[in-house]
N, C-alpha and C. Protein backbone atom coordinates (compact mmCIF):
# COMPACT_ATOMS: atom_id res chain seq x y z
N UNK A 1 163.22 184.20 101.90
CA UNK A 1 163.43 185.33 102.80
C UNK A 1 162.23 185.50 103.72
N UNK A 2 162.71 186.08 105.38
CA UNK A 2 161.42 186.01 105.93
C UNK A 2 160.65 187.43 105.36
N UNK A 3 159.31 187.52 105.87
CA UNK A 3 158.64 188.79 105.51
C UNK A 3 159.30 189.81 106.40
N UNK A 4 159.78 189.60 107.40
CA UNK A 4 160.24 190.85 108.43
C UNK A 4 161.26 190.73 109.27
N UNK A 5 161.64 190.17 108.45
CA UNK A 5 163.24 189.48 109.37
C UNK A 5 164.28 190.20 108.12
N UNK A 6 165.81 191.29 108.64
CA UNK A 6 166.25 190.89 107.59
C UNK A 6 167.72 190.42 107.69
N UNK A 7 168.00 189.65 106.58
CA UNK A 7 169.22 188.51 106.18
C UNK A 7 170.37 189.39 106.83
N UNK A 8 170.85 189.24 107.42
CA UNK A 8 172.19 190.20 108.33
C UNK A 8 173.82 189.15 107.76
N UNK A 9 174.59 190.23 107.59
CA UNK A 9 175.78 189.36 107.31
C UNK A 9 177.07 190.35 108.67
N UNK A 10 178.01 189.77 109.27
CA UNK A 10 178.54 190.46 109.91
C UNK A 10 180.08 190.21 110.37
N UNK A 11 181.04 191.26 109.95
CA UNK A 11 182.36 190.86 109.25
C UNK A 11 183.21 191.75 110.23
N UNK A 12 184.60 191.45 110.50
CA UNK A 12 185.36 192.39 110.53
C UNK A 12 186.38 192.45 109.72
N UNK A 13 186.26 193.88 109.56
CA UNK A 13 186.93 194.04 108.16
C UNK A 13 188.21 194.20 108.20
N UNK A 14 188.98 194.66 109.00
CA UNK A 14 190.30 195.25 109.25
C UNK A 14 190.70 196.01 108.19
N UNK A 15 189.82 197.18 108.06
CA UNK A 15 190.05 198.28 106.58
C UNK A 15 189.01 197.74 105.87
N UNK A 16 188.34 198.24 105.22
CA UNK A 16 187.47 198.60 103.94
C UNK A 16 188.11 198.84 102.84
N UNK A 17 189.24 199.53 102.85
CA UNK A 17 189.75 200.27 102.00
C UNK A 17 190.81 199.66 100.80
N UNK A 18 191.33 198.42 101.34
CA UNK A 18 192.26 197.71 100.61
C UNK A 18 191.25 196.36 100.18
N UNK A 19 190.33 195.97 100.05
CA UNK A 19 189.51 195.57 100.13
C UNK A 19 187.91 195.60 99.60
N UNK A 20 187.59 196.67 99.13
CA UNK A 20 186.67 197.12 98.29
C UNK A 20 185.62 196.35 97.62
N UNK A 21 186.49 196.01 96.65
CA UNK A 21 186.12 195.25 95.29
C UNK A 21 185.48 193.85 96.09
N UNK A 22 186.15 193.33 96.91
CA UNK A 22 185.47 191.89 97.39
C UNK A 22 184.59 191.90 98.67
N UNK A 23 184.54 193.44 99.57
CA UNK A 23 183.14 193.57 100.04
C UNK A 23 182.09 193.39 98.85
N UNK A 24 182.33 194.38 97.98
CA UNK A 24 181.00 194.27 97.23
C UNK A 24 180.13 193.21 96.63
N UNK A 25 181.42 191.81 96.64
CA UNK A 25 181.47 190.72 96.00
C UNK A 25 180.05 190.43 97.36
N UNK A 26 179.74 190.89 98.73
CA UNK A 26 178.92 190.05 99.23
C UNK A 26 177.76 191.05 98.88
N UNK A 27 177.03 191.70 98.30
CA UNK A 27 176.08 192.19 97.82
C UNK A 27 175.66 191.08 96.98
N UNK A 28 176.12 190.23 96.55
CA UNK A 28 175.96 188.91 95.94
C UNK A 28 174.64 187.89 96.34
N UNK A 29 175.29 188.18 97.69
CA UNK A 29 174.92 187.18 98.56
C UNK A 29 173.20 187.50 98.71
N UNK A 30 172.95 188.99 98.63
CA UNK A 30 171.71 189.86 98.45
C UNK A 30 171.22 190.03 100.29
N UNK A 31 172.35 190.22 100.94
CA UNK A 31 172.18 190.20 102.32
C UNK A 31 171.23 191.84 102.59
N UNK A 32 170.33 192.11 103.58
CA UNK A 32 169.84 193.06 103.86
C UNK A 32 170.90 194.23 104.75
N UNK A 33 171.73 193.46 105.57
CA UNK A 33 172.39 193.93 106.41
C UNK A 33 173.63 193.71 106.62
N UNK A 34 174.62 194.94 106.70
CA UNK A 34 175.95 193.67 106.70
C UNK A 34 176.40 195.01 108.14
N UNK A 35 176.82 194.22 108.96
CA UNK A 35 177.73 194.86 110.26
C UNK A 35 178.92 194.39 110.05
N UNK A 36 179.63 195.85 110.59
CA UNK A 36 180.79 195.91 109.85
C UNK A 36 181.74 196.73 111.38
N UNK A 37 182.74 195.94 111.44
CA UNK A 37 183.53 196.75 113.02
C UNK A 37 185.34 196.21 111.71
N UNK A 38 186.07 197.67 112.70
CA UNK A 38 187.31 198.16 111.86
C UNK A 38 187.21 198.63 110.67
N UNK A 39 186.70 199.58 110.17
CA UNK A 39 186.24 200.03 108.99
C UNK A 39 187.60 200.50 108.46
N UNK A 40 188.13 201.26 109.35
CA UNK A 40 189.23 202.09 109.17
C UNK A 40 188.84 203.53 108.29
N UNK A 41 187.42 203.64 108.55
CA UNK A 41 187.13 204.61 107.73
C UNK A 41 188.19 206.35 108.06
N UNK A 42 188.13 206.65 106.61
CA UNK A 42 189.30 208.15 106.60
C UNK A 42 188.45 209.00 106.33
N UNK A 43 188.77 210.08 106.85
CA UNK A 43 188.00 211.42 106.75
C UNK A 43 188.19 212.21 105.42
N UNK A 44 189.33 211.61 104.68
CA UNK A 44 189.46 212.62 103.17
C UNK A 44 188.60 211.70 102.12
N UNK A 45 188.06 210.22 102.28
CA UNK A 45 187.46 209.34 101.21
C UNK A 45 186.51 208.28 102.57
N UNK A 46 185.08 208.86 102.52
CA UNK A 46 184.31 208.39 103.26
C UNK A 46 184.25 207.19 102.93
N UNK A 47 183.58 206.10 104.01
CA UNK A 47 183.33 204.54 103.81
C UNK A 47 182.29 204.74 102.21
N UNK A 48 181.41 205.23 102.25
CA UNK A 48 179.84 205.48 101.79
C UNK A 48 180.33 206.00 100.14
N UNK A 49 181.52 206.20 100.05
CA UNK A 49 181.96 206.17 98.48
C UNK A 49 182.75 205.45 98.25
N UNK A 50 183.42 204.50 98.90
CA UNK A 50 183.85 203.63 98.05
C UNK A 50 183.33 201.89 98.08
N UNK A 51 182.07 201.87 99.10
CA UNK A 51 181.48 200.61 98.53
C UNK A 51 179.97 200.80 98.57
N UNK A 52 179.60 201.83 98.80
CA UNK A 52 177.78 202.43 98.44
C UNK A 52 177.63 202.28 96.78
N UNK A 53 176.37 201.70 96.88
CA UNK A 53 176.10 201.44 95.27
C UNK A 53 174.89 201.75 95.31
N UNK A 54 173.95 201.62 94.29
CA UNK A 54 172.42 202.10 93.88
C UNK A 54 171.70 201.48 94.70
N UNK A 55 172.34 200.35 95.12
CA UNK A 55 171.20 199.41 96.30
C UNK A 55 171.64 199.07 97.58
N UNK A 56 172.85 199.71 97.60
CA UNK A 56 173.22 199.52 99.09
C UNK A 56 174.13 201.27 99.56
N UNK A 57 173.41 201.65 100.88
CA UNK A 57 173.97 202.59 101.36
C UNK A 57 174.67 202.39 103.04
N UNK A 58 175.28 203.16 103.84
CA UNK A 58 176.32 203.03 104.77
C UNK A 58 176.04 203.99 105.72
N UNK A 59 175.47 203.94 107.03
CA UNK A 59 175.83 204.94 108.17
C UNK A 59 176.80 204.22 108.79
N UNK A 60 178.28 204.85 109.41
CA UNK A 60 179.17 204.70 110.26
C UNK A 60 179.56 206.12 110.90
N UNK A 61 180.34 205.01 111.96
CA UNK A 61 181.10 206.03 112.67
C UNK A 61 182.73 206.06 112.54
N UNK A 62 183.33 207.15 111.87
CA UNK A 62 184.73 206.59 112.06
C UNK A 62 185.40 207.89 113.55
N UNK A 63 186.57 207.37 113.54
CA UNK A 63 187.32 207.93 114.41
C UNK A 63 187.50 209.63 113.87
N UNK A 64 187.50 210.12 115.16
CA UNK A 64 187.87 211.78 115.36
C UNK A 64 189.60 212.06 114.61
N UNK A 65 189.23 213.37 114.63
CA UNK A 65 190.87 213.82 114.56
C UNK A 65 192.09 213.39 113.92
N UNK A 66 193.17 213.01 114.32
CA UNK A 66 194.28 211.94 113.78
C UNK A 66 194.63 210.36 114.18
N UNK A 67 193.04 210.36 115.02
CA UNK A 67 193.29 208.75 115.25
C UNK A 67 192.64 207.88 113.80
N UNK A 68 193.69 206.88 113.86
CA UNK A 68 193.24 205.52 113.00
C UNK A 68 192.74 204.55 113.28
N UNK A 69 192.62 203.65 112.14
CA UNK A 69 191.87 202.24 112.97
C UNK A 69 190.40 202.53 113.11
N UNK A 70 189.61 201.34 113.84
CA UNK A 70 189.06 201.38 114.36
C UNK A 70 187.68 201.81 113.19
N UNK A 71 186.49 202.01 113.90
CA UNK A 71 185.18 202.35 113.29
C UNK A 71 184.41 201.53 112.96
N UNK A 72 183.09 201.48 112.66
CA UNK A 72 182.17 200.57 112.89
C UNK A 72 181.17 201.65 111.79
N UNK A 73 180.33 200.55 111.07
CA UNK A 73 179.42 200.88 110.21
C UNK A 73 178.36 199.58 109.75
N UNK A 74 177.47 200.53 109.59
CA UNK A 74 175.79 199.53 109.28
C UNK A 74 175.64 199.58 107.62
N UNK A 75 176.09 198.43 106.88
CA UNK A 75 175.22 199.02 105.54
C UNK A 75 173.92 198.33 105.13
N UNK A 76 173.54 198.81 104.34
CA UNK A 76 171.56 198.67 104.10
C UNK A 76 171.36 198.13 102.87
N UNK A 77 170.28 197.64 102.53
CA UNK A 77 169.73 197.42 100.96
C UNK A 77 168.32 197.78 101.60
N UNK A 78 167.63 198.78 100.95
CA UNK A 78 166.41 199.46 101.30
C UNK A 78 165.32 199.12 100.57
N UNK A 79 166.13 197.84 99.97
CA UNK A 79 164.67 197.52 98.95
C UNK A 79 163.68 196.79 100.20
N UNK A 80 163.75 196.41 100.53
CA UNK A 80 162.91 195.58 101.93
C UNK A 80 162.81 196.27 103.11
N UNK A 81 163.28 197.04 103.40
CA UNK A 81 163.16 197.72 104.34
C UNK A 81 163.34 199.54 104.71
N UNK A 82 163.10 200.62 105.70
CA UNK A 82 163.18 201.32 105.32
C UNK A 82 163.96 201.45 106.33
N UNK A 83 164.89 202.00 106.58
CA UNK A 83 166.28 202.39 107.50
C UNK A 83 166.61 203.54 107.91
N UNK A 84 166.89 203.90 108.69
CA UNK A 84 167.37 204.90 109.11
C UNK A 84 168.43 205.75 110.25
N UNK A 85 169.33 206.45 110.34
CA UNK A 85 170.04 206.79 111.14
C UNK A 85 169.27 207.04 112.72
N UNK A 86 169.96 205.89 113.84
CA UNK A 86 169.57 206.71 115.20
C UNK A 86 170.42 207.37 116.00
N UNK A 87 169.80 208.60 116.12
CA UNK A 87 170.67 209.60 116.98
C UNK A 87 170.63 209.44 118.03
N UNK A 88 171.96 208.98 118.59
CA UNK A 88 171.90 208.69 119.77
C UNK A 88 172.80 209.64 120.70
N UNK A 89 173.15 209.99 122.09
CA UNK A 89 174.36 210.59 122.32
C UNK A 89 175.49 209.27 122.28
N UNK A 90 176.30 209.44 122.29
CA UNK A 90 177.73 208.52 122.22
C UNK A 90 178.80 209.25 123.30
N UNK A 91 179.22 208.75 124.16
CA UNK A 91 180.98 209.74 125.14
C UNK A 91 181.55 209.23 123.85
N UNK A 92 182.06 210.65 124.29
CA UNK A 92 183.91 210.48 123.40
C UNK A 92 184.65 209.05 123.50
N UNK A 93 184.96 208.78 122.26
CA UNK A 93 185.84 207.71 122.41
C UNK A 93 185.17 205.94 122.53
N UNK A 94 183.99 205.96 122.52
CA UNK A 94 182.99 204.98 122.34
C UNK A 94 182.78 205.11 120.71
N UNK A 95 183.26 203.50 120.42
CA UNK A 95 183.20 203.33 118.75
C UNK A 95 181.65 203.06 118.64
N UNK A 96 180.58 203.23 118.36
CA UNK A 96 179.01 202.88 118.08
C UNK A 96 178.44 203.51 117.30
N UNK A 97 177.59 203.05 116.07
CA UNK A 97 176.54 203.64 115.30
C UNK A 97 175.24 202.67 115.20
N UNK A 98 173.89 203.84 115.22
CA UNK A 98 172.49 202.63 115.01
C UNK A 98 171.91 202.81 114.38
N UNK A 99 170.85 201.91 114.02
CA UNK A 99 170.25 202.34 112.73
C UNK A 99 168.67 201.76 113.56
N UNK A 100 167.61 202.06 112.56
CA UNK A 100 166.02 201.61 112.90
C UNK A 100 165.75 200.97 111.69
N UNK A 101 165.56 199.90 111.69
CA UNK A 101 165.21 199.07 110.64
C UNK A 101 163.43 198.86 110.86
N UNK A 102 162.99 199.24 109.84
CA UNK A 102 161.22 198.90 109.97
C UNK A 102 160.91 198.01 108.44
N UNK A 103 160.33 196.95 108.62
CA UNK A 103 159.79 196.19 107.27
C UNK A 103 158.89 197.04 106.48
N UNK A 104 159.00 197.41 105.29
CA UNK A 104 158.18 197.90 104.23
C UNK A 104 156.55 197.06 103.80
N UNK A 105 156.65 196.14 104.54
CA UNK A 105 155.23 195.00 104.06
C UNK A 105 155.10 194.34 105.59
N UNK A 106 154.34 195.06 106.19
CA UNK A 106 153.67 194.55 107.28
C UNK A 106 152.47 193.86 107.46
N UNK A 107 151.99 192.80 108.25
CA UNK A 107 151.25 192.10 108.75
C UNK A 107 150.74 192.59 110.20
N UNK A 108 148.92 193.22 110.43
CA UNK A 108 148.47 193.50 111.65
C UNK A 108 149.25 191.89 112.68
N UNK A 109 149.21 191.50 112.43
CA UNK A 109 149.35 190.18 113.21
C UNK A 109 151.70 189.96 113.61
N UNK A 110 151.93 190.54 112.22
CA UNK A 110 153.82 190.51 112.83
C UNK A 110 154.30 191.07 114.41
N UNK A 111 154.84 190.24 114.53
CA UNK A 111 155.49 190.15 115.82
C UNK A 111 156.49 191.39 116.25
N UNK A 112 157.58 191.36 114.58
CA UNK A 112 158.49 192.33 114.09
C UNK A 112 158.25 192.92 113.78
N UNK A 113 158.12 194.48 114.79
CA UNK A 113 157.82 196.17 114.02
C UNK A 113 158.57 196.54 113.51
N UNK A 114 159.84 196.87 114.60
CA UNK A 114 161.04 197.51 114.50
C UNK A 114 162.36 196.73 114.82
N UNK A 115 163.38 197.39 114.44
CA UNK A 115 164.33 196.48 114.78
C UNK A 115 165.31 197.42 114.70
N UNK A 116 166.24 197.54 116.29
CA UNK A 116 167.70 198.34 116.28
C UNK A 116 168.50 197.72 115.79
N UNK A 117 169.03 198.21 115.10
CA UNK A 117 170.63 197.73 114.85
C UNK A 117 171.68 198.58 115.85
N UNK A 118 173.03 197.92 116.11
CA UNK A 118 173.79 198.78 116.43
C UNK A 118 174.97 197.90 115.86
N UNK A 119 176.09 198.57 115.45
CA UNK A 119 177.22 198.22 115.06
C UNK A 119 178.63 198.80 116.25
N UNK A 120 179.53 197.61 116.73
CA UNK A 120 180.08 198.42 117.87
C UNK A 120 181.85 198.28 117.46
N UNK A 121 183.02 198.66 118.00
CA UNK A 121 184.43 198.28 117.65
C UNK A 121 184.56 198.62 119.38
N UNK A 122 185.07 197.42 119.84
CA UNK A 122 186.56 198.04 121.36
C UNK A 122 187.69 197.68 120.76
N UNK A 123 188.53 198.43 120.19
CA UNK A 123 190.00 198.10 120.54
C UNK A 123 190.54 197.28 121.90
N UNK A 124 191.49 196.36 121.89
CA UNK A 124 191.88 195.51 122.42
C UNK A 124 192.33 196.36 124.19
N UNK A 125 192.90 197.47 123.60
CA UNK A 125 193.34 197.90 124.87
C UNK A 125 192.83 199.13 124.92
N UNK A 126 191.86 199.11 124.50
CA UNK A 126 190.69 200.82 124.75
C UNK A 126 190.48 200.74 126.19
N UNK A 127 190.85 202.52 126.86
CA UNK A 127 189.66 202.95 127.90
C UNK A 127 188.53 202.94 127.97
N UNK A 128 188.13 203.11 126.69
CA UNK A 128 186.77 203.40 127.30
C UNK A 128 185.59 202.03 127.21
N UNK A 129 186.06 200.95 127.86
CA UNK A 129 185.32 199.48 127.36
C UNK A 129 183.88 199.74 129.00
N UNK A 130 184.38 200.66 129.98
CA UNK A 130 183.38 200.63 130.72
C UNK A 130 182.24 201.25 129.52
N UNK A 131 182.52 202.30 128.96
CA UNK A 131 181.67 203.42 128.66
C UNK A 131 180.95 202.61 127.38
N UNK A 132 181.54 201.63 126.85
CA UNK A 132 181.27 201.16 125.50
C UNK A 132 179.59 199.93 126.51
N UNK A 133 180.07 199.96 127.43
CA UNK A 133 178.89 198.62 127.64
C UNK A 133 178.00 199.81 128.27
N UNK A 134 177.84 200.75 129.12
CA UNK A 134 176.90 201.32 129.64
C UNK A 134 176.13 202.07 128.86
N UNK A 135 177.00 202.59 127.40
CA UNK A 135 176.37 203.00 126.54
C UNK A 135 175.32 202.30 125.73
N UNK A 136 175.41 201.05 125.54
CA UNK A 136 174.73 199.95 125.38
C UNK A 136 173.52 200.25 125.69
N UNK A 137 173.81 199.34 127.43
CA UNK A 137 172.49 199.14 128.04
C UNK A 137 171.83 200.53 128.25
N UNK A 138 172.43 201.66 128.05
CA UNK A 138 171.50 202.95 128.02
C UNK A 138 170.53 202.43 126.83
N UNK A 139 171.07 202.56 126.05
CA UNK A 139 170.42 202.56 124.67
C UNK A 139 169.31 202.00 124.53
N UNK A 140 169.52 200.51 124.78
CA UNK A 140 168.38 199.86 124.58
C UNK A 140 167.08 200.27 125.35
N UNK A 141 167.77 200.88 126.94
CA UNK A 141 166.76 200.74 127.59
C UNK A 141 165.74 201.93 127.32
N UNK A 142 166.65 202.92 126.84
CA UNK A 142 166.05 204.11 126.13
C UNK A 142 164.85 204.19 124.57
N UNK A 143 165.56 203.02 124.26
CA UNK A 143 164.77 202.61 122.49
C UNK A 143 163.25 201.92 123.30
N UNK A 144 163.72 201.08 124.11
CA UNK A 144 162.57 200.00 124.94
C UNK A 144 161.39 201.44 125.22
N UNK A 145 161.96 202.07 126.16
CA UNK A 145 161.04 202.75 126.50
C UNK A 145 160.07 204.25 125.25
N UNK A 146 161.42 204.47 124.34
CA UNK A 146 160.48 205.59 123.37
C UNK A 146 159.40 204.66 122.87
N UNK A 147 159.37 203.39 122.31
CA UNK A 147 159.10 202.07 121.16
C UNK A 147 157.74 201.34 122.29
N UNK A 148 157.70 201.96 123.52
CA UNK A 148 157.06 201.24 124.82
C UNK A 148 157.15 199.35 124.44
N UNK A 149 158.43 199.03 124.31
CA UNK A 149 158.74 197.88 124.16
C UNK A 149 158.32 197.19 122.79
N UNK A 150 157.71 197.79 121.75
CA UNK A 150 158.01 196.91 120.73
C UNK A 150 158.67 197.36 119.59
N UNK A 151 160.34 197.25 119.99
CA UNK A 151 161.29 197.29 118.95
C UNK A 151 162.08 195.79 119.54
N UNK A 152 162.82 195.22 118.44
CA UNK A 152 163.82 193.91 118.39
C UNK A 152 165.04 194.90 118.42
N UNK A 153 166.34 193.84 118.59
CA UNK A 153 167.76 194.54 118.57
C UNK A 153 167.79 193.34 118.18
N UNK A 154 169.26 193.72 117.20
CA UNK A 154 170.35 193.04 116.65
C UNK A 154 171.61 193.45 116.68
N UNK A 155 172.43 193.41 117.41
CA UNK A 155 173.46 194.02 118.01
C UNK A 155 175.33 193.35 117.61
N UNK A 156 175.63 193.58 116.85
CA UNK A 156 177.10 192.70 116.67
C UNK A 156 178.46 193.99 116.23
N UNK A 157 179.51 193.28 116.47
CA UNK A 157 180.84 193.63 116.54
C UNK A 157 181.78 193.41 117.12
N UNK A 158 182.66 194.02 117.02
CA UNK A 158 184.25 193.39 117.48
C UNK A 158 184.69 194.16 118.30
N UNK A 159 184.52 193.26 120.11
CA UNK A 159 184.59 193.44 121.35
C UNK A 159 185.95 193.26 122.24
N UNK A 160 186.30 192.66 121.11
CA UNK A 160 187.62 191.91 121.75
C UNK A 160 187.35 191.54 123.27
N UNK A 161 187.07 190.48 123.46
CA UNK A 161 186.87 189.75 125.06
C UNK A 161 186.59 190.52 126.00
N UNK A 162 185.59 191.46 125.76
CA UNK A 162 185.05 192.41 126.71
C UNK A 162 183.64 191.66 126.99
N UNK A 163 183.63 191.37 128.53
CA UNK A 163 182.97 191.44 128.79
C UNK A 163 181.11 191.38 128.82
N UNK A 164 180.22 190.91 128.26
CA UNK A 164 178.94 191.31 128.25
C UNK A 164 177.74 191.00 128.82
N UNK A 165 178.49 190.40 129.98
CA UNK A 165 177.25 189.35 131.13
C UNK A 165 176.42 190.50 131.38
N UNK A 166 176.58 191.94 131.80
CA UNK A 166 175.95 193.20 132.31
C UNK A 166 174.91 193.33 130.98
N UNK A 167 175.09 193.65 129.93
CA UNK A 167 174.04 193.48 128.84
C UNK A 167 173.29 192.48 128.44
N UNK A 168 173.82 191.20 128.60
CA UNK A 168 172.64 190.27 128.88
C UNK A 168 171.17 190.57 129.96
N UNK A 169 172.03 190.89 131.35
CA UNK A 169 171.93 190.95 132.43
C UNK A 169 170.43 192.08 131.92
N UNK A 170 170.98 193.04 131.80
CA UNK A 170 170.16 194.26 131.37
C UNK A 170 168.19 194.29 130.81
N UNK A 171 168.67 192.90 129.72
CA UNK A 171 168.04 192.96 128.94
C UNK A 171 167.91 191.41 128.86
N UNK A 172 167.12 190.84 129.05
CA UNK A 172 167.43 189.01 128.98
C UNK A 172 166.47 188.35 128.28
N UNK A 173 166.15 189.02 127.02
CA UNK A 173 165.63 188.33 126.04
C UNK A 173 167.05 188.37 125.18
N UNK A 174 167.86 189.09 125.23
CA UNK A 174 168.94 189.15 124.33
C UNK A 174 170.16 187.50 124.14
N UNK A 175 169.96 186.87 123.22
CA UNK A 175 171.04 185.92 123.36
C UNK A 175 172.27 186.41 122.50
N UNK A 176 173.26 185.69 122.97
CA UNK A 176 174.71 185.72 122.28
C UNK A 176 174.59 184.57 121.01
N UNK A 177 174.59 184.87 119.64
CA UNK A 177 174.65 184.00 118.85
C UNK A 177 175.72 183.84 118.21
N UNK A 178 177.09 183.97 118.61
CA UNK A 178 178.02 183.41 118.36
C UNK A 178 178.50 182.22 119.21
N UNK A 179 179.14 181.68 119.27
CA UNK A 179 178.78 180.42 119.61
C UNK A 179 180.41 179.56 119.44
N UNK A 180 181.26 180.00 118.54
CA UNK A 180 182.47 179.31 117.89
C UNK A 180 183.27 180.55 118.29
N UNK A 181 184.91 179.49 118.45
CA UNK A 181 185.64 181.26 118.19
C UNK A 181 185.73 181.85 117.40
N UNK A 182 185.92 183.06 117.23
CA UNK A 182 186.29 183.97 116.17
C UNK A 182 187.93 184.06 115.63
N UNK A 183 188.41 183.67 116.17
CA UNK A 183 190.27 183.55 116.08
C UNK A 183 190.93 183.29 117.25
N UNK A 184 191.53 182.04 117.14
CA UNK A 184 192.16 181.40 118.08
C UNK A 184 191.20 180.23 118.44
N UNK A 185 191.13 180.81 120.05
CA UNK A 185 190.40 180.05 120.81
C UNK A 185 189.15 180.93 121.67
N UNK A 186 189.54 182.21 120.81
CA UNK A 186 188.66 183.13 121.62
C UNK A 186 187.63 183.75 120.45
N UNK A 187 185.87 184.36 121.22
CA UNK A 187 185.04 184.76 120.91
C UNK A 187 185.50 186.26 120.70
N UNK A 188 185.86 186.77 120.12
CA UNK A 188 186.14 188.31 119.59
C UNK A 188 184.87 188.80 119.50
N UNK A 189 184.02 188.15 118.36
CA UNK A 189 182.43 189.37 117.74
C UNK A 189 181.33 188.73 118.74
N UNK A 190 180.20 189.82 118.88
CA UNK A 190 178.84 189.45 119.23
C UNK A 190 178.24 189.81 117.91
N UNK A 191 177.24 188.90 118.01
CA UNK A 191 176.02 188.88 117.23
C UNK A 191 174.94 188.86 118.47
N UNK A 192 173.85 189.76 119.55
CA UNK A 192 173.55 189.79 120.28
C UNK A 192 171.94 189.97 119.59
N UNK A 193 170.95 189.41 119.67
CA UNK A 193 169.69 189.34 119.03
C UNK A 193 168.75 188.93 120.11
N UNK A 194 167.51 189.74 120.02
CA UNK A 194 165.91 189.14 120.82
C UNK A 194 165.40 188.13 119.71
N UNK A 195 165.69 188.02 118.62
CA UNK A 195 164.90 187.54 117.71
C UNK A 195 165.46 186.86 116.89
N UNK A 196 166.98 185.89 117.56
CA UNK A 196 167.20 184.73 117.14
C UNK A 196 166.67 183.63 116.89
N UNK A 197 165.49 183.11 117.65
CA UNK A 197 164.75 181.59 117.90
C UNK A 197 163.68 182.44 116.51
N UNK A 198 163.46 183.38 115.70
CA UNK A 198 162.93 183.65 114.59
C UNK A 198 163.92 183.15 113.19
């Protein structure tokens, strides 16, 4: 494992909920990070109780009101790192949650202070796919500037063929590390990282 890098795993789930028992099966794997888009998280039985355990906990976002589907969530193992919810604003109807990942065992000399996470979902035929990318490049450029540029991003989820030349564009240390399709013939997820060639 690196000292300040951590092990990211990143899935779409299509529900959490029918499914459970063999998320947990990748806690196995002893991943630091797992990004997670379609949670399907429900408002009467949160994501965060039915696969949070003693060593792994869950910030997401699920959907408002009586909509389904959809949602996006970050889960953690805090033994390596210390994590935390970022408050960000979000428009209505933009699936996104972030987190601040900081290494617990630092080196004056590490490269890696901080590190955003964000976890994202567009539905295939969502409105709001402008609002989902500007919200983005707000973000970062907002983290860039509180952090005066030294925080990393790690950025993944299920975009469905939206678009992301403008967030490259934005930010151009950021590469796309997906690379294969995701189903079919098409790239569905980003995995979007400054600190891939690490």
């Amino acid at each position: 494992q690196h000292p300040v890098l951590p092990l990211c795993v990143m899935l779409n789930a299509r529900s959490v909920y029918n499914k459970a028992d063999h998320f947990k099966d990748l806690y196995q794997l002893g991943p630091d990070l797992i990004i997670v888009s379609e949670t399907w998280e429900r408002r009467r039985i949160r994501l965060k109780d039915i696969i949070g355990t003693d060593r792994y906990q869950t910030i997401s976002y699920h959907r408002e009101g009586n909509r389904t589907g959809g949602g996006c969530a970050i889960v953690y193992n805090d033994t390596r790192f210390n994590v935390e919810k970022i408050d960000v604003e979000v428009e209505a109807g933009v699936e996104a949650v972030w987190a601040l990942v900081t290494p617990k065992v630092r080196t004056v000399c590490s490269k890696v202070k901080r590190i955003a996470v964000g976890s994202f979902y567009v539905s295939p035929n969502s409105i709001h796919k402008p609002a989902t990318i500007d919200h983005i490049i707000e973000t970062i450029q907002l983290l860039r500037a509180k952090y005066d540029n030294e925080i990393n991003f790690h950025l993944g989820g299920d975009i469905n063929r939206l678009n992301i030349k403008s967030i490259l564009d934005s930010y151009g240390a950021l590469k796309q590390c997906v690379s294969v399709p995701t189903r079919n013939k098409a790239i569905l997820e980003i995995l979007l990282s400054d600190i891939s060639n690490l």
